[in-house]
ModelCIF file with pLDDT and N, C-alpha, C, O atoms, coordinates in Angstrom:
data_MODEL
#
_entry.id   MODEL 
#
_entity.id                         1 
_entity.type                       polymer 
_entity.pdbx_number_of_molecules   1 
#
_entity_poly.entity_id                      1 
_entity_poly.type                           'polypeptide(L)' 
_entity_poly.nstd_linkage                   no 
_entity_poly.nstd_monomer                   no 
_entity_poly.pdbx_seq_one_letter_code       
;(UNK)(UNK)(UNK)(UNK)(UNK)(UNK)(UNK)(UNK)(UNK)(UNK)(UNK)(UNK)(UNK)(UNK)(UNK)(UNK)
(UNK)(UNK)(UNK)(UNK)(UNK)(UNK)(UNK)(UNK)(UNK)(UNK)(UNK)(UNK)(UNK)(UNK)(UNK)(UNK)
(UNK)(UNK)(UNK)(UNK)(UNK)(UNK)(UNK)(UNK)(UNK)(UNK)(UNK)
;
_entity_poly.pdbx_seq_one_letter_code_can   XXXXXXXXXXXXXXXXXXXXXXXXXXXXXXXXXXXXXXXXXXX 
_entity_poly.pdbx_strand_id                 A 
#
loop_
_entity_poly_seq.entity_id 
_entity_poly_seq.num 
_entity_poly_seq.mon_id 
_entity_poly_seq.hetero 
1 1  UNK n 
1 2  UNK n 
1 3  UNK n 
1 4  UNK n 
1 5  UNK n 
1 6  UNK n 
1 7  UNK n 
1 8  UNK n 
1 9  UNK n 
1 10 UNK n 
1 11 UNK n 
1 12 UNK n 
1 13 UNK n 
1 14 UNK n 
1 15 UNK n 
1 16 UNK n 
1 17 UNK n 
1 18 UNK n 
1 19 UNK n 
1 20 UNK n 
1 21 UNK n 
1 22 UNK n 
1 23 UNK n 
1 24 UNK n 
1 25 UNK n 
1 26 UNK n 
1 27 UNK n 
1 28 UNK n 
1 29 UNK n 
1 30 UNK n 
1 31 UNK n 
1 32 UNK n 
1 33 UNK n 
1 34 UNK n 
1 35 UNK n 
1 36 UNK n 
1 37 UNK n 
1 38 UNK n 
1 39 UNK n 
1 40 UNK n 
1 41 UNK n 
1 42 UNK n 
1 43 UNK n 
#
_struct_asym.id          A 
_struct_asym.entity_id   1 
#
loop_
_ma_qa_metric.id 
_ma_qa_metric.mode 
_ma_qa_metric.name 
_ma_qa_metric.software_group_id 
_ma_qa_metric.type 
1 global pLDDT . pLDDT 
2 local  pLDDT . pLDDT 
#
_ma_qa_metric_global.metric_id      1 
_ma_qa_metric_global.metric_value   76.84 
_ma_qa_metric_global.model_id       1 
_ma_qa_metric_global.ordinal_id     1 
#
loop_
_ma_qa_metric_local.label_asym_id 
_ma_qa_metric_local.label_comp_id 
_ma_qa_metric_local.label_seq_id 
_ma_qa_metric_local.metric_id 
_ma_qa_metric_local.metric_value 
_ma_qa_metric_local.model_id 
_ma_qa_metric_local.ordinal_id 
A UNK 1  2 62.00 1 1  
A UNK 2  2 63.00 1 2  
A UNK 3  2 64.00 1 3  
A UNK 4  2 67.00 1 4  
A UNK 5  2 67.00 1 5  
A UNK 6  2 66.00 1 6  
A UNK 7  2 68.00 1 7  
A UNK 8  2 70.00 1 8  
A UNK 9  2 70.00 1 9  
A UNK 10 2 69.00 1 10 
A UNK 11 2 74.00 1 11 
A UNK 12 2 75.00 1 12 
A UNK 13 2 74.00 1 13 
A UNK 14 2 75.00 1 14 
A UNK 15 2 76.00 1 15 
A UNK 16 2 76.00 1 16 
A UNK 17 2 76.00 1 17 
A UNK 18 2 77.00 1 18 
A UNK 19 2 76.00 1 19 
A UNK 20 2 75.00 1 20 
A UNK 21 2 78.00 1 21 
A UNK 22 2 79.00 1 22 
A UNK 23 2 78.00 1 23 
A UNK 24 2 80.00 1 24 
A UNK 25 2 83.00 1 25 
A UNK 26 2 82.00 1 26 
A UNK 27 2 81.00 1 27 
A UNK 28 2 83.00 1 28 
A UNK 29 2 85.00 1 29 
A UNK 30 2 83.00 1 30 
A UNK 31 2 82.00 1 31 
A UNK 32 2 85.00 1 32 
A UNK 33 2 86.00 1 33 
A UNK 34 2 82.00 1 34 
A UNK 35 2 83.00 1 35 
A UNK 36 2 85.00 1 36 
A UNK 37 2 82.00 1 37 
A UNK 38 2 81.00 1 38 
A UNK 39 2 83.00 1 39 
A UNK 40 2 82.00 1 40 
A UNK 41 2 78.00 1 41 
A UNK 42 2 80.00 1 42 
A UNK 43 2 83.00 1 43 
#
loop_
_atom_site.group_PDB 
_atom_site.id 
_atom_site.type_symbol 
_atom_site.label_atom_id 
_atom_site.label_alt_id 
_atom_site.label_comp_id 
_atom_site.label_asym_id 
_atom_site.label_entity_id 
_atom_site.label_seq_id 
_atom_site.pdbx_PDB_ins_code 
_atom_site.Cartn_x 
_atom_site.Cartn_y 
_atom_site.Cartn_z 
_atom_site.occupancy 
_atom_site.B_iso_or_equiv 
_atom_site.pdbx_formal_charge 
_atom_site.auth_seq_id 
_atom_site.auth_comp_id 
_atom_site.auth_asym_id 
_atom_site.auth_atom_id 
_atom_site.pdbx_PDB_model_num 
ATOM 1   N N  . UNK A 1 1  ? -47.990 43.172 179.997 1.00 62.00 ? 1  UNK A N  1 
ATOM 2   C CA . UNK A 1 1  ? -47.104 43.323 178.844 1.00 62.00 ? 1  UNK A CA 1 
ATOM 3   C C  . UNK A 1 1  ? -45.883 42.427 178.890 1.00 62.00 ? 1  UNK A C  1 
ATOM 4   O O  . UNK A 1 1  ? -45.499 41.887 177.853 1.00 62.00 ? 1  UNK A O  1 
ATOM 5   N N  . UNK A 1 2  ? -45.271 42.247 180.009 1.00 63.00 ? 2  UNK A N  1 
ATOM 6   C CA . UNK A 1 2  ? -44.222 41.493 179.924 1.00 63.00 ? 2  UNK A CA 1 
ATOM 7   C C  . UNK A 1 2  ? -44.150 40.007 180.225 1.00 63.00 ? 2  UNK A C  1 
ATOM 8   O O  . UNK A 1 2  ? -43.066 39.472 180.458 1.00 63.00 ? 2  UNK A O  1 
ATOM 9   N N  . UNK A 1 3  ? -45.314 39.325 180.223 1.00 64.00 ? 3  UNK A N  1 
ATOM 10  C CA . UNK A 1 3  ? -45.953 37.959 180.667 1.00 64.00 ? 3  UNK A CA 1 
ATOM 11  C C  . UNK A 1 3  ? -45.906 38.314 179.268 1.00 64.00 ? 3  UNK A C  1 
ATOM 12  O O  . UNK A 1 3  ? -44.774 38.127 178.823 1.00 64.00 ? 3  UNK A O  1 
ATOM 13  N N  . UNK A 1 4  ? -46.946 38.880 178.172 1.00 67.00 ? 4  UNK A N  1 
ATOM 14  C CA . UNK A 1 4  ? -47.188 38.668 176.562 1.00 67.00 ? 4  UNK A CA 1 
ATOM 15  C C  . UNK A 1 4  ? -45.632 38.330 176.457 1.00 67.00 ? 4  UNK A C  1 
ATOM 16  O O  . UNK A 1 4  ? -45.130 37.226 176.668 1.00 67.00 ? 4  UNK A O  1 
ATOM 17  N N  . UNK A 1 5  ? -44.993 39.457 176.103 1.00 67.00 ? 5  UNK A N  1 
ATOM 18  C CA . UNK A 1 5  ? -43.922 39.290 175.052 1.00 67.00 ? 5  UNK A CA 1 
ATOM 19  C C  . UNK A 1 5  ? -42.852 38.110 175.497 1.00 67.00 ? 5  UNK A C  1 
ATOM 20  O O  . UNK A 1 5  ? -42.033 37.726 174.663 1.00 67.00 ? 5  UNK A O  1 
ATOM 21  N N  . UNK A 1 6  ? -42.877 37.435 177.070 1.00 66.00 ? 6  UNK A N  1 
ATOM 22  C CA . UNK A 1 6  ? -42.025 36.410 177.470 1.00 66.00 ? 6  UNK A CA 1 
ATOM 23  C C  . UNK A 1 6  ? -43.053 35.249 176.730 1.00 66.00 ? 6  UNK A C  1 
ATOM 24  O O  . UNK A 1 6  ? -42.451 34.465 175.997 1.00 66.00 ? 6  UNK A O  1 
ATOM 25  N N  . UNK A 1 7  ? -44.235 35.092 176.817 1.00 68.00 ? 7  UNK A N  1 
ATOM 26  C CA . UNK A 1 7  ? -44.853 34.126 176.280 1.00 68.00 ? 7  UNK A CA 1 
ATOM 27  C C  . UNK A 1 7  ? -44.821 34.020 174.706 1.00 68.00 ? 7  UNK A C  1 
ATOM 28  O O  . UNK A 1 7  ? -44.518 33.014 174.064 1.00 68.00 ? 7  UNK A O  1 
ATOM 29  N N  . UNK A 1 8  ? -45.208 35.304 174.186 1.00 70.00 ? 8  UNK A N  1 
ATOM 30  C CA . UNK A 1 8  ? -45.166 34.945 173.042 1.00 70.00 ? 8  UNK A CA 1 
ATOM 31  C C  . UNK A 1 8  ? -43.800 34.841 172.583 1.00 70.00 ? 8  UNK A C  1 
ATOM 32  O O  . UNK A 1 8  ? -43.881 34.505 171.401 1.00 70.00 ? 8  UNK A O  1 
ATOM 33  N N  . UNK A 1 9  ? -42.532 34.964 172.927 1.00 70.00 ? 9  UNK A N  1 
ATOM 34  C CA . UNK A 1 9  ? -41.192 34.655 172.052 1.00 70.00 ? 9  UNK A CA 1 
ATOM 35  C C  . UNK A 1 9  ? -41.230 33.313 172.634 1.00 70.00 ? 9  UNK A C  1 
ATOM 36  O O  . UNK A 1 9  ? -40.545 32.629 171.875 1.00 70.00 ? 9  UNK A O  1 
ATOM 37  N N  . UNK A 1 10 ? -41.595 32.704 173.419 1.00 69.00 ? 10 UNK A N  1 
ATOM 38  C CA . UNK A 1 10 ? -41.723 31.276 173.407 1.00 69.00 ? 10 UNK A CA 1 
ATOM 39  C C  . UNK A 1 10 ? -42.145 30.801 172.220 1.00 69.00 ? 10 UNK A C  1 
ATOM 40  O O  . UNK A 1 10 ? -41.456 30.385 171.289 1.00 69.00 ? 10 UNK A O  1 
ATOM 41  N N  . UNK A 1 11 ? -43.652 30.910 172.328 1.00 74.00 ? 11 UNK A N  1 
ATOM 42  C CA . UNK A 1 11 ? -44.306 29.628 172.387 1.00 74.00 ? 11 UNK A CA 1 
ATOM 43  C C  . UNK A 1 11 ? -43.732 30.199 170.366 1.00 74.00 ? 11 UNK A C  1 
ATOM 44  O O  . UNK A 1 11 ? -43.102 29.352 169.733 1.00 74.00 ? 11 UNK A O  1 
ATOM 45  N N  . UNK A 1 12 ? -44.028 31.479 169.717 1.00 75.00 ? 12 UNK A N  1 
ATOM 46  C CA . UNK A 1 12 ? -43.475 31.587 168.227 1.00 75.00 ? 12 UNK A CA 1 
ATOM 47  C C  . UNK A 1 12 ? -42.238 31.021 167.860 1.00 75.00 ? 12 UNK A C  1 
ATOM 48  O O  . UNK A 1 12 ? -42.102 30.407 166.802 1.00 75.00 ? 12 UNK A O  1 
ATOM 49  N N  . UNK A 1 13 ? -41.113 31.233 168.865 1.00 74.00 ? 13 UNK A N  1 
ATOM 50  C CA . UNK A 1 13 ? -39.595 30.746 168.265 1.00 74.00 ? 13 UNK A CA 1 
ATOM 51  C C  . UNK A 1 13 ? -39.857 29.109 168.084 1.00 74.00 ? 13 UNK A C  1 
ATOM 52  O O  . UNK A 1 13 ? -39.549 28.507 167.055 1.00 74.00 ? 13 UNK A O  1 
ATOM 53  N N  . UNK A 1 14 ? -40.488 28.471 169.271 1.00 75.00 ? 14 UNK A N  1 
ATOM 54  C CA . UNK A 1 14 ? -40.700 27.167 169.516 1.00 75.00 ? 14 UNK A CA 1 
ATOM 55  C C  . UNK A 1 14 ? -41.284 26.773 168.100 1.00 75.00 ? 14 UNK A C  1 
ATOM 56  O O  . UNK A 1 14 ? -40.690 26.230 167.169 1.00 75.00 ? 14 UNK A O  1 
ATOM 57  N N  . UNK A 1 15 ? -42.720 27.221 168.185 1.00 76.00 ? 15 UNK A N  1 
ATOM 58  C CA . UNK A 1 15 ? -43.601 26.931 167.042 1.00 76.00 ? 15 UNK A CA 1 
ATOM 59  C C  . UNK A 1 15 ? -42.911 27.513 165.242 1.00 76.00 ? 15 UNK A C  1 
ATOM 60  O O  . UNK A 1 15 ? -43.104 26.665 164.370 1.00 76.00 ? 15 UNK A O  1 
ATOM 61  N N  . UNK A 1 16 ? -42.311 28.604 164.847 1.00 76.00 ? 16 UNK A N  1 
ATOM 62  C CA . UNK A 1 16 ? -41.525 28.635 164.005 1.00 76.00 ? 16 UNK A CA 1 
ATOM 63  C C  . UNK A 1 16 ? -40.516 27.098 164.140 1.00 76.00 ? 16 UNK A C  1 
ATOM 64  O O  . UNK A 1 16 ? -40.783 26.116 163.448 1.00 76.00 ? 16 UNK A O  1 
ATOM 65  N N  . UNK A 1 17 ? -39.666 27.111 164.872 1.00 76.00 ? 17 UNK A N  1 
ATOM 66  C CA . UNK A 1 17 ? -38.740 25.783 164.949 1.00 76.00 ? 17 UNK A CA 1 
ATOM 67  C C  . UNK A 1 17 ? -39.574 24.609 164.252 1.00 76.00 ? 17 UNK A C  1 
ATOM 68  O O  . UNK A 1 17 ? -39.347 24.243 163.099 1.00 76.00 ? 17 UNK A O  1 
ATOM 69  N N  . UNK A 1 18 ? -40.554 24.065 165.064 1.00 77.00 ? 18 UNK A N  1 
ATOM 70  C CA . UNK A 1 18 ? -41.324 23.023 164.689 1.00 77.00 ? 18 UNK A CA 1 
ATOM 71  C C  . UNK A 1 18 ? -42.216 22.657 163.263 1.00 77.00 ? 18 UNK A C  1 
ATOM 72  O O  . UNK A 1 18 ? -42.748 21.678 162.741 1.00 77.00 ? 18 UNK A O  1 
ATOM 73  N N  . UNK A 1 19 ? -41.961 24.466 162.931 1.00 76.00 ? 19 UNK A N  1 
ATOM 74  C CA . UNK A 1 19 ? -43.028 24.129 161.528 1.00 76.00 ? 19 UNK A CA 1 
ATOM 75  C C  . UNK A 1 19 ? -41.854 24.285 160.222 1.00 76.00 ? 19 UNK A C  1 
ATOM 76  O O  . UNK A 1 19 ? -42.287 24.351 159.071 1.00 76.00 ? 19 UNK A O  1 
ATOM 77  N N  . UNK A 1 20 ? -40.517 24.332 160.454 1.00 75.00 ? 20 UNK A N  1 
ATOM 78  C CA . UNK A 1 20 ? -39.379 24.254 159.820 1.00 75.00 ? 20 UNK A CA 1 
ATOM 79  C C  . UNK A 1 20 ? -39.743 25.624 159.092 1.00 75.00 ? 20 UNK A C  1 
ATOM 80  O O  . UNK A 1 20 ? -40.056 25.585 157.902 1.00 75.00 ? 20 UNK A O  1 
ATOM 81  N N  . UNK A 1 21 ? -39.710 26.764 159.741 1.00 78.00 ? 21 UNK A N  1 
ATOM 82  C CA . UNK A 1 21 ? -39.630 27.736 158.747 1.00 78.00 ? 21 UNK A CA 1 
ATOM 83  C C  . UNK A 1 21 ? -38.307 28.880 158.908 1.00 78.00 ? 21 UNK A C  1 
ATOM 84  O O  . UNK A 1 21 ? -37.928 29.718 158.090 1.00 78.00 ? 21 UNK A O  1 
ATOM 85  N N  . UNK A 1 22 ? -37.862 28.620 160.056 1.00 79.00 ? 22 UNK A N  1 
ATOM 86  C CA . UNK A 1 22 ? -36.514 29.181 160.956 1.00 79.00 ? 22 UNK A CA 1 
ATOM 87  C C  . UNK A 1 22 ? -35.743 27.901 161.723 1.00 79.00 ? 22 UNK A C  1 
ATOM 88  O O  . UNK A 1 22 ? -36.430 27.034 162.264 1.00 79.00 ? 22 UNK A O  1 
ATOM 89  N N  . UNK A 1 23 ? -33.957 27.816 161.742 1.00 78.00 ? 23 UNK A N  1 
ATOM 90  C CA . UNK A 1 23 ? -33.756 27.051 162.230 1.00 78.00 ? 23 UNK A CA 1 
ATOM 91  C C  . UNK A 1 23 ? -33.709 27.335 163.347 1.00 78.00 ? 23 UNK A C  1 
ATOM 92  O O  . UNK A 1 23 ? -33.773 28.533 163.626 1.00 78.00 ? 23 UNK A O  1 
ATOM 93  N N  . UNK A 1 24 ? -33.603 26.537 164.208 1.00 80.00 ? 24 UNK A N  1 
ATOM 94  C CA . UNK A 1 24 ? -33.077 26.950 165.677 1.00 80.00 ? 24 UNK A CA 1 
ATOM 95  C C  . UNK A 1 24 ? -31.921 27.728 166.354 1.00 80.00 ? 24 UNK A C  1 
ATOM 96  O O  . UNK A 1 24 ? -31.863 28.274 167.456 1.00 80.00 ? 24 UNK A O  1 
ATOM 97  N N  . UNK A 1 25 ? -30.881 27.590 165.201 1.00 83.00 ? 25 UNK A N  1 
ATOM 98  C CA . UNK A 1 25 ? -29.507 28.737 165.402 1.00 83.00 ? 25 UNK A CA 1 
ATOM 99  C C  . UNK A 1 25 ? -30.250 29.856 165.522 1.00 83.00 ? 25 UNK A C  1 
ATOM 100 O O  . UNK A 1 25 ? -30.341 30.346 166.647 1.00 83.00 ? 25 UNK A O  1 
ATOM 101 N N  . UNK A 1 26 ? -30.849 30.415 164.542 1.00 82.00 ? 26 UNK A N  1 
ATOM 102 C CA . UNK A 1 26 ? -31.737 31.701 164.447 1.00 82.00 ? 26 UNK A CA 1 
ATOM 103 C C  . UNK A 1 26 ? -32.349 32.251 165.767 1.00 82.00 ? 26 UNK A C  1 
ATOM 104 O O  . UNK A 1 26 ? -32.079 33.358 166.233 1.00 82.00 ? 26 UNK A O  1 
ATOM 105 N N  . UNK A 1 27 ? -33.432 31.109 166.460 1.00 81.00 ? 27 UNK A N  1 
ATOM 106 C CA . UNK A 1 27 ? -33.812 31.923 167.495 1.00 81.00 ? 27 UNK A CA 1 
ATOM 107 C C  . UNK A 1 27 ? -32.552 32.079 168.589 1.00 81.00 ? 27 UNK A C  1 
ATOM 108 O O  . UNK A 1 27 ? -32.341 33.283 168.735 1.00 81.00 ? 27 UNK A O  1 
ATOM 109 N N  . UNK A 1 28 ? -31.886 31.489 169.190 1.00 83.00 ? 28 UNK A N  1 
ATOM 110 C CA . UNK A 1 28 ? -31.067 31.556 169.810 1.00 83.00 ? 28 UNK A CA 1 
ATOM 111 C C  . UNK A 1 28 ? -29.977 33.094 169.661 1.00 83.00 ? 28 UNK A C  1 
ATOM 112 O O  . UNK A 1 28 ? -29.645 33.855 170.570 1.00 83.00 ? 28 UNK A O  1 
ATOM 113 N N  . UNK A 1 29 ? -29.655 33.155 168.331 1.00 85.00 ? 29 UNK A N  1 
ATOM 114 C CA . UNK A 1 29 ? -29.085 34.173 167.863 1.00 85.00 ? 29 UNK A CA 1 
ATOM 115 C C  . UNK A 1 29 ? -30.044 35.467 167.641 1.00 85.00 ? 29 UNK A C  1 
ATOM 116 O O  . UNK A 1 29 ? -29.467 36.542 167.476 1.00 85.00 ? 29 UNK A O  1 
ATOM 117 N N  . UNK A 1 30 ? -31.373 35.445 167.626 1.00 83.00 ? 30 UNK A N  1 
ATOM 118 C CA . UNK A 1 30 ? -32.176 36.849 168.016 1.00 83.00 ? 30 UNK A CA 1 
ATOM 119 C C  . UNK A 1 30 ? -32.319 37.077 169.546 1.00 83.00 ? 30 UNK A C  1 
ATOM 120 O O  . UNK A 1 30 ? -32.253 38.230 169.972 1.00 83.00 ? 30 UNK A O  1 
ATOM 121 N N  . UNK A 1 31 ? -32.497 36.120 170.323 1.00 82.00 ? 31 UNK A N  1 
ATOM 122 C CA . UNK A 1 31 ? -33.226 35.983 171.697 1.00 82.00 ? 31 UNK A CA 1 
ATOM 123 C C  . UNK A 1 31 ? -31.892 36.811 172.425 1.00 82.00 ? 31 UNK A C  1 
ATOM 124 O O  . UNK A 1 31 ? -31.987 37.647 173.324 1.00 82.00 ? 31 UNK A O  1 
ATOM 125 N N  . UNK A 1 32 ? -30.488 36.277 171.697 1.00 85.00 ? 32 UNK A N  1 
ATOM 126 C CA . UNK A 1 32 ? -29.655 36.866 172.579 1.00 85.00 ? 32 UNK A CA 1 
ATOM 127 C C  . UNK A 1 32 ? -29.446 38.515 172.079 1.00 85.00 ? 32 UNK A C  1 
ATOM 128 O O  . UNK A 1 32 ? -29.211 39.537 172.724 1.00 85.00 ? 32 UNK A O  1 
ATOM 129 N N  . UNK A 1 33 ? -29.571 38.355 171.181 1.00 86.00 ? 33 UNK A N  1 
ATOM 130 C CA . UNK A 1 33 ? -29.694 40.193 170.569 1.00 86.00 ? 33 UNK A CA 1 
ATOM 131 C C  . UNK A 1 33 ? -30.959 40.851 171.147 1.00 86.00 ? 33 UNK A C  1 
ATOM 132 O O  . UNK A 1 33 ? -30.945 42.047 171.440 1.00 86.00 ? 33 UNK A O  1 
ATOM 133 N N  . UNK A 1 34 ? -32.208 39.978 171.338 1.00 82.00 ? 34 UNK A N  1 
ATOM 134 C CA . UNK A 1 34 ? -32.778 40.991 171.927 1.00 82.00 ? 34 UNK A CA 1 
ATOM 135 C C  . UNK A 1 34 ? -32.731 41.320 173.653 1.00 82.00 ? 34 UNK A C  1 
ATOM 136 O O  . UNK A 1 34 ? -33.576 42.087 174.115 1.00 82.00 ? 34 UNK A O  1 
ATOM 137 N N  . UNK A 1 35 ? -31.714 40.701 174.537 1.00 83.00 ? 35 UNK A N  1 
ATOM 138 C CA . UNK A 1 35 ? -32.134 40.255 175.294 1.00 83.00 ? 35 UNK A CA 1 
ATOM 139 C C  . UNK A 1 35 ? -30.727 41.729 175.532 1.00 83.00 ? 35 UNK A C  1 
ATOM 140 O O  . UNK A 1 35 ? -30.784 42.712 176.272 1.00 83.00 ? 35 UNK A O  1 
ATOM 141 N N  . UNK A 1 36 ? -29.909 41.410 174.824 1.00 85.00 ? 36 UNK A N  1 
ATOM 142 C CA . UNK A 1 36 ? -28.870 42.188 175.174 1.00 85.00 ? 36 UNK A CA 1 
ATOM 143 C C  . UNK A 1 36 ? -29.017 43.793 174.813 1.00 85.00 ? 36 UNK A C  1 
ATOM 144 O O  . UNK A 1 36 ? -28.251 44.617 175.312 1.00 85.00 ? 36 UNK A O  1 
ATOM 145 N N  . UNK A 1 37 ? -30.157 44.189 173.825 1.00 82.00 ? 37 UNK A N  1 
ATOM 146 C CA . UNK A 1 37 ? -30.652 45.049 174.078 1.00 82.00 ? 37 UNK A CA 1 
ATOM 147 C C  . UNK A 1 37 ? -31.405 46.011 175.154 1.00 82.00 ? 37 UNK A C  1 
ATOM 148 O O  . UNK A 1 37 ? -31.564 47.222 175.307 1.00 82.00 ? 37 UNK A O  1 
ATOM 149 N N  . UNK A 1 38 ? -31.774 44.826 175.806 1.00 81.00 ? 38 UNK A N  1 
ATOM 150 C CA . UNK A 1 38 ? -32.600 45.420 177.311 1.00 81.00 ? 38 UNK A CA 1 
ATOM 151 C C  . UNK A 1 38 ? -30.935 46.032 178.115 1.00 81.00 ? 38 UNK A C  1 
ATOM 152 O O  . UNK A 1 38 ? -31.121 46.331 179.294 1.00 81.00 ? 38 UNK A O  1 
ATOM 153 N N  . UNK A 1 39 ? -30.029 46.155 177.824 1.00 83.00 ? 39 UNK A N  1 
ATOM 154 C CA . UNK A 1 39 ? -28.931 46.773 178.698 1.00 83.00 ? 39 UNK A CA 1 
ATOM 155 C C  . UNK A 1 39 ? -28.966 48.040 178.384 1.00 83.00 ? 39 UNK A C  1 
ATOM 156 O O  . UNK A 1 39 ? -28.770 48.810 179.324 1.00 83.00 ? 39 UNK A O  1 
ATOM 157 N N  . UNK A 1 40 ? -29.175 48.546 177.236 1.00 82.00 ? 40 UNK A N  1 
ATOM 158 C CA . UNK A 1 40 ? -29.215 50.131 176.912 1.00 82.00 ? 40 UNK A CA 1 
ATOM 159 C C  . UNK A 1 40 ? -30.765 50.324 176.334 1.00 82.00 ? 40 UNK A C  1 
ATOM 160 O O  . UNK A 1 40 ? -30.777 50.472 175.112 1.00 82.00 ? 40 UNK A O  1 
ATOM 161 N N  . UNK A 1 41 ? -32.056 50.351 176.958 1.00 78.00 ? 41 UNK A N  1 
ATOM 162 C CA . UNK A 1 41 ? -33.362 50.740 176.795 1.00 78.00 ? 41 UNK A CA 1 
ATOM 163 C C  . UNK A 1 41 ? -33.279 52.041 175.923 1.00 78.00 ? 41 UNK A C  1 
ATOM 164 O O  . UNK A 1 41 ? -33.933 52.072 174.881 1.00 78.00 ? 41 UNK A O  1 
ATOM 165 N N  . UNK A 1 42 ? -32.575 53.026 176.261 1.00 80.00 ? 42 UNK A N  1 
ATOM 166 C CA . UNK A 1 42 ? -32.288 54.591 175.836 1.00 80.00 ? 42 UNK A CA 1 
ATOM 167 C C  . UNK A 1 42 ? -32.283 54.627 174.356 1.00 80.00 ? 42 UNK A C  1 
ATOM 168 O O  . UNK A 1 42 ? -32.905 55.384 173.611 1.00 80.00 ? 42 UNK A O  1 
ATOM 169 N N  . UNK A 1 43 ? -31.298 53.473 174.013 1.00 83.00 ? 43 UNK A N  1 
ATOM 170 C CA . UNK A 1 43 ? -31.326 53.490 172.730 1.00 83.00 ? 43 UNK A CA 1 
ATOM 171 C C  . UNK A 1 43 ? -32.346 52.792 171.497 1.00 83.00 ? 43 UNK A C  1 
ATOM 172 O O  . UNK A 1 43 ? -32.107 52.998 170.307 1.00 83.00 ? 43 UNK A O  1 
#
């Protein structure tokens, strides 16, 4: 499970980026929201 979801927010943010449908501010600005979520799981 956690090999998937590290792979797949790759290789999608990457591949979104490249196919111009999200800019790149965007992933950067989810990756860190989701990342900073893993501090409180509970919620």
């Amino acid at each position: 499970g956690q090999a998937v979801s590290i792979v797949g927010a790759l290789v999608l943010g990457e591949s979104a980026v490249q196919a111009g449908i999200v800019g790149p501010n965007i992933v950067i600005v989810v990756a860190l929201t989701a990342i900073s979520g893993f501090l409180t799981p509970s919620l």
